[in-house]
PDB file of N, CA and C in Angstrom:
ATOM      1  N   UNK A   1     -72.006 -22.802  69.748  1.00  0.00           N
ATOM      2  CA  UNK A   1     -71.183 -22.759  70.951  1.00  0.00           C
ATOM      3  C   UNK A   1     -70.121 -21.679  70.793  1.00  0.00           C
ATOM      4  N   UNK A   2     -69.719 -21.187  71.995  1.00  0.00           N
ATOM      5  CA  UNK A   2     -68.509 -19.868  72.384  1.00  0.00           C
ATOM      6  C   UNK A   2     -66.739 -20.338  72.752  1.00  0.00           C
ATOM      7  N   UNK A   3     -66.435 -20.782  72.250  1.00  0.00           N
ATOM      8  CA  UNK A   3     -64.774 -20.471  73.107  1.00  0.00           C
ATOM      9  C   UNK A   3     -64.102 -19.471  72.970  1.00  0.00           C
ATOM     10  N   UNK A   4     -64.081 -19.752  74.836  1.00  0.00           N
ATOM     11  CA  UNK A   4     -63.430 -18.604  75.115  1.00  0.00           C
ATOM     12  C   UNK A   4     -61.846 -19.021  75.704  1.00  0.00           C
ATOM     13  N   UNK A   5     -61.119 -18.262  75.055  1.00  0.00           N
ATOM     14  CA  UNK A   5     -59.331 -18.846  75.729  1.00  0.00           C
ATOM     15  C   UNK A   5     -59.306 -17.886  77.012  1.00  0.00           C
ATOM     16  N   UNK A   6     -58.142 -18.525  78.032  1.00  0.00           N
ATOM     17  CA  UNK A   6     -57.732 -17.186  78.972  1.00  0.00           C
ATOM     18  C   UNK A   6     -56.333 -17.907  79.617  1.00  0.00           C
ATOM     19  N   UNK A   7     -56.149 -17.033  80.719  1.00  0.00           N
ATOM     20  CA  UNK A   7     -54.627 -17.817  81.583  1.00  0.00           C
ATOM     21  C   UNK A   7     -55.237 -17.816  82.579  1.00  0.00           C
ATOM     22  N   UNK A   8     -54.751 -19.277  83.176  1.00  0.00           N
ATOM     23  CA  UNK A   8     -54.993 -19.107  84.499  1.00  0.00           C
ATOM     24  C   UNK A   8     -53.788 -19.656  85.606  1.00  0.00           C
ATOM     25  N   UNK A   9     -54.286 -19.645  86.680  1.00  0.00           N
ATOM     26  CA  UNK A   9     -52.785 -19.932  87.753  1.00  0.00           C
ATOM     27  C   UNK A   9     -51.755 -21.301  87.803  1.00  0.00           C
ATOM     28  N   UNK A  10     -50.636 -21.701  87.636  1.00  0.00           N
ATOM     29  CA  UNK A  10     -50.297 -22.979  87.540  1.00  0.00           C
ATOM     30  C   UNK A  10     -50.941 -23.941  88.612  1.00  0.00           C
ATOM     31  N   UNK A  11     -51.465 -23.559  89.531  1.00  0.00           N
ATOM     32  CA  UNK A  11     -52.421 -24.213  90.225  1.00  0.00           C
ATOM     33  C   UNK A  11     -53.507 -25.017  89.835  1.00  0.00           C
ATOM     34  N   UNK A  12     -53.983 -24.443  88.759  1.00  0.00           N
ATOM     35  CA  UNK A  12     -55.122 -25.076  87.987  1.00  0.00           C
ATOM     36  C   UNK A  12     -54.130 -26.877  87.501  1.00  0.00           C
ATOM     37  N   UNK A  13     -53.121 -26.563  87.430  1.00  0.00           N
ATOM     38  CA  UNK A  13     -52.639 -28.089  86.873  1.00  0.00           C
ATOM     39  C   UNK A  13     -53.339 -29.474  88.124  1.00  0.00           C
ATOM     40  N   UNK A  14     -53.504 -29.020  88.790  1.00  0.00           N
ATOM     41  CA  UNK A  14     -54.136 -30.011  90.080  1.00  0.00           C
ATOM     42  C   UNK A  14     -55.119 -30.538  89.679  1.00  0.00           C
ATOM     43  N   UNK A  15     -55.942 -29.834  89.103  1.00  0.00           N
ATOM     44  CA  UNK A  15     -57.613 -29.679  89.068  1.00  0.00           C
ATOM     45  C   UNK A  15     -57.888 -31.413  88.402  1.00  0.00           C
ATOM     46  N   UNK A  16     -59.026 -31.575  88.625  1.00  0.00           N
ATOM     47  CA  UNK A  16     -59.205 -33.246  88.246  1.00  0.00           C
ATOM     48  C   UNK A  16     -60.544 -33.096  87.657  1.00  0.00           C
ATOM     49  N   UNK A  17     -60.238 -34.264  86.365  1.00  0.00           N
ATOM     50  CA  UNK A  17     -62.138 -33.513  85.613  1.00  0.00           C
ATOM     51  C   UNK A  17     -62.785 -33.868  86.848  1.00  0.00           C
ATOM     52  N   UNK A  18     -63.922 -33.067  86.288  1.00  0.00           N
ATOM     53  CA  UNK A  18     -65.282 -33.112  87.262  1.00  0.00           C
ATOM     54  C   UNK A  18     -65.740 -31.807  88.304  1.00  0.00           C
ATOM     55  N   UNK A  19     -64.332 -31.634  88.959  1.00  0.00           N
ATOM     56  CA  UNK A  19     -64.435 -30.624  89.623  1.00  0.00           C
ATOM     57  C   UNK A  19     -64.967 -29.000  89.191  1.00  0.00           C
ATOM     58  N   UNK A  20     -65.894 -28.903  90.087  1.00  0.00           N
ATOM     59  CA  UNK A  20     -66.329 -27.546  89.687  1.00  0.00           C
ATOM     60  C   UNK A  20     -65.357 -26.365  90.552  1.00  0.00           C
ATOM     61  N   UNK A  21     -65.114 -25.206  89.658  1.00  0.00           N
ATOM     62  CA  UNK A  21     -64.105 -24.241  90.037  1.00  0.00           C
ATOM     63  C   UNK A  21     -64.691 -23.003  89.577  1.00  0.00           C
ATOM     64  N   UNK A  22     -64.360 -21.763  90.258  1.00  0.00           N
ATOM     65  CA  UNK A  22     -64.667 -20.612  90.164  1.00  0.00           C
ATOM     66  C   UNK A  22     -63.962 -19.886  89.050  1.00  0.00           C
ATOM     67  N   UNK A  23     -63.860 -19.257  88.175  1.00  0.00           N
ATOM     68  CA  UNK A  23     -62.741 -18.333  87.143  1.00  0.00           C
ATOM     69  C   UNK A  23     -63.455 -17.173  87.227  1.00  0.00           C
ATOM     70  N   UNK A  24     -62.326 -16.563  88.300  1.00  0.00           N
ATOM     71  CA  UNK A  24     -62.324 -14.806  88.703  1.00  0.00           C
ATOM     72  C   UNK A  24     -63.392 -14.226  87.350  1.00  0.00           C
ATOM     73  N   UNK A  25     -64.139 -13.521  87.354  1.00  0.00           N
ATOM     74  CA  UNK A  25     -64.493 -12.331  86.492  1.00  0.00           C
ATOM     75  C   UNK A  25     -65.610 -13.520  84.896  1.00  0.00           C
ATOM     76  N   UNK A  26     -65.332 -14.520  85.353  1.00  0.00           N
ATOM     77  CA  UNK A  26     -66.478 -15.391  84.312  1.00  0.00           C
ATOM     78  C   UNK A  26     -67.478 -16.345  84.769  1.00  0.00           C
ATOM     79  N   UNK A  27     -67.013 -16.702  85.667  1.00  0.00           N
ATOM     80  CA  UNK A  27     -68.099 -17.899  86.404  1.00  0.00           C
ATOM     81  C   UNK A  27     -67.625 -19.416  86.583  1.00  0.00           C
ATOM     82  N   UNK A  28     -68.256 -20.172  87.312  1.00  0.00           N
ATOM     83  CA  UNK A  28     -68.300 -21.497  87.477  1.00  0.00           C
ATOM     84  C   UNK A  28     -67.783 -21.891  86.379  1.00  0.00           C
ATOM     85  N   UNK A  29     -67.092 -22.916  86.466  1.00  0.00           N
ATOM     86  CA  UNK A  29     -67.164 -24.230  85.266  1.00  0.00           C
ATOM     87  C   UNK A  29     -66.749 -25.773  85.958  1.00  0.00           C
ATOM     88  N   UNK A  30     -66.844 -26.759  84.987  1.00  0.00           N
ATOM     89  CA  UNK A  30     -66.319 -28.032  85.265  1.00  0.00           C
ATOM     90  C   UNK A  30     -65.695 -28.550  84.382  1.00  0.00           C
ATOM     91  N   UNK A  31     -64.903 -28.809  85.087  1.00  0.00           N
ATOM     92  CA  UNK A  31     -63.322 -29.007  84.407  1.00  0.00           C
ATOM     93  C   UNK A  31     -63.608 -30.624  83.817  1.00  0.00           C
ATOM     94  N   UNK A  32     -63.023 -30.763  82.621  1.00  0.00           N
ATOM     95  CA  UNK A  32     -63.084 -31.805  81.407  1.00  0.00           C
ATOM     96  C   UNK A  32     -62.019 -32.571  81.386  1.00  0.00           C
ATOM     97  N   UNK A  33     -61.055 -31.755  81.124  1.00  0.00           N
ATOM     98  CA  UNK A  33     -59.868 -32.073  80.424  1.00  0.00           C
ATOM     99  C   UNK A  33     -58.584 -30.931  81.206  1.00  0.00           C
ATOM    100  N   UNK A  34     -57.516 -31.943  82.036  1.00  0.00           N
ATOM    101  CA  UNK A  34     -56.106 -31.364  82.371  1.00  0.00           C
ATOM    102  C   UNK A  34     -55.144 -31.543  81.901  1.00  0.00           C
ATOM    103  N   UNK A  35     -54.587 -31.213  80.660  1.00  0.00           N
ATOM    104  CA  UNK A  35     -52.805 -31.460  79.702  1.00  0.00           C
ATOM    105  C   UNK A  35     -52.510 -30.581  79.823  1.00  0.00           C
ATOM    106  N   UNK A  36     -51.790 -29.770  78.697  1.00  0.00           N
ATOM    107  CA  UNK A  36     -51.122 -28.719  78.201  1.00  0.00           C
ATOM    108  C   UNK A  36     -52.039 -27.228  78.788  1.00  0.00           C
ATOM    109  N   UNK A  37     -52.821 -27.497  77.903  1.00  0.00           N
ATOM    110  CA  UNK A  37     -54.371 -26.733  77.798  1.00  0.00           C
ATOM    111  C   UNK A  37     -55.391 -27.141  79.086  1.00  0.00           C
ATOM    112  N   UNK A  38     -56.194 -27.091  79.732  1.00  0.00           N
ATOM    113  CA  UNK A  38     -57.550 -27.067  80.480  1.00  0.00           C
ATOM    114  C   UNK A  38     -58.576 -27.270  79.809  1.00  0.00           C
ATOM    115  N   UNK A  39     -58.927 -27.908  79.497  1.00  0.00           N
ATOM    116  CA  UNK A  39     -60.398 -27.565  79.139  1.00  0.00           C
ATOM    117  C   UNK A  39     -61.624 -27.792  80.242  1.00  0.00           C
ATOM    118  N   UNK A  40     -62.180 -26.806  79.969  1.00  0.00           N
ATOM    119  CA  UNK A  40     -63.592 -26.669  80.748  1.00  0.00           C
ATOM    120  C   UNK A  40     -64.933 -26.396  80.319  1.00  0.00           C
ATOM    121  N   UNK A  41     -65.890 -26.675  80.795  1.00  0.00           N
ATOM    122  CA  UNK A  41     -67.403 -26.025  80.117  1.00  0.00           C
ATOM    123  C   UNK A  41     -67.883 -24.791  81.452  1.00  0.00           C
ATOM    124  N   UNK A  42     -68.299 -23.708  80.920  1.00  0.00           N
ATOM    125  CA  UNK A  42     -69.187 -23.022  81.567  1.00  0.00           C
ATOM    126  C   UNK A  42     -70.455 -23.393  82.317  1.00  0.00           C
ATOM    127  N   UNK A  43     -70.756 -23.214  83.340  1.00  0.00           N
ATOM    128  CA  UNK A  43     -71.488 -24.242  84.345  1.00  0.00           C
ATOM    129  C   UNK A  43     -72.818 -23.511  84.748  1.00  0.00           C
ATOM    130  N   UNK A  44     -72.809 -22.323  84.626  1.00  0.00           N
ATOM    131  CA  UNK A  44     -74.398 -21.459  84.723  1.00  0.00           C
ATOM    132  C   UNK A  44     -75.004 -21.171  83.730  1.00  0.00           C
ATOM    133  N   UNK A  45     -76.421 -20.847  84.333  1.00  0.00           N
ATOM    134  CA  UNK A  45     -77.393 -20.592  82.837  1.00  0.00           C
ATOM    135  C   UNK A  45     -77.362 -18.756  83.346  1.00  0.00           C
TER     136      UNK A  45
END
């Protein structure tokens, strides 16, 4: 497996697992985990 870190908008603090979201310039993902950090998985093959 790849991790990849990045920043994204304080907006993202909303986000609720499950939801699938766009990240400008990488692709889809679905969001896991909202704390400090985001975590997400990459969502295309």
């Amino acid at each position: 497996a790849t991790v990849t870190e990045g920043i994204a908008e304080k907006k993202c603090k909303d986000l609720k697992p499950n939801d699938i979201v766009q990240f400008e310039r990488f692709g889809f993902v679905r969001i896991d985990k909202v704390n400090v950090k985001i975590i997400a998985y990459y969502a295309h093959k």
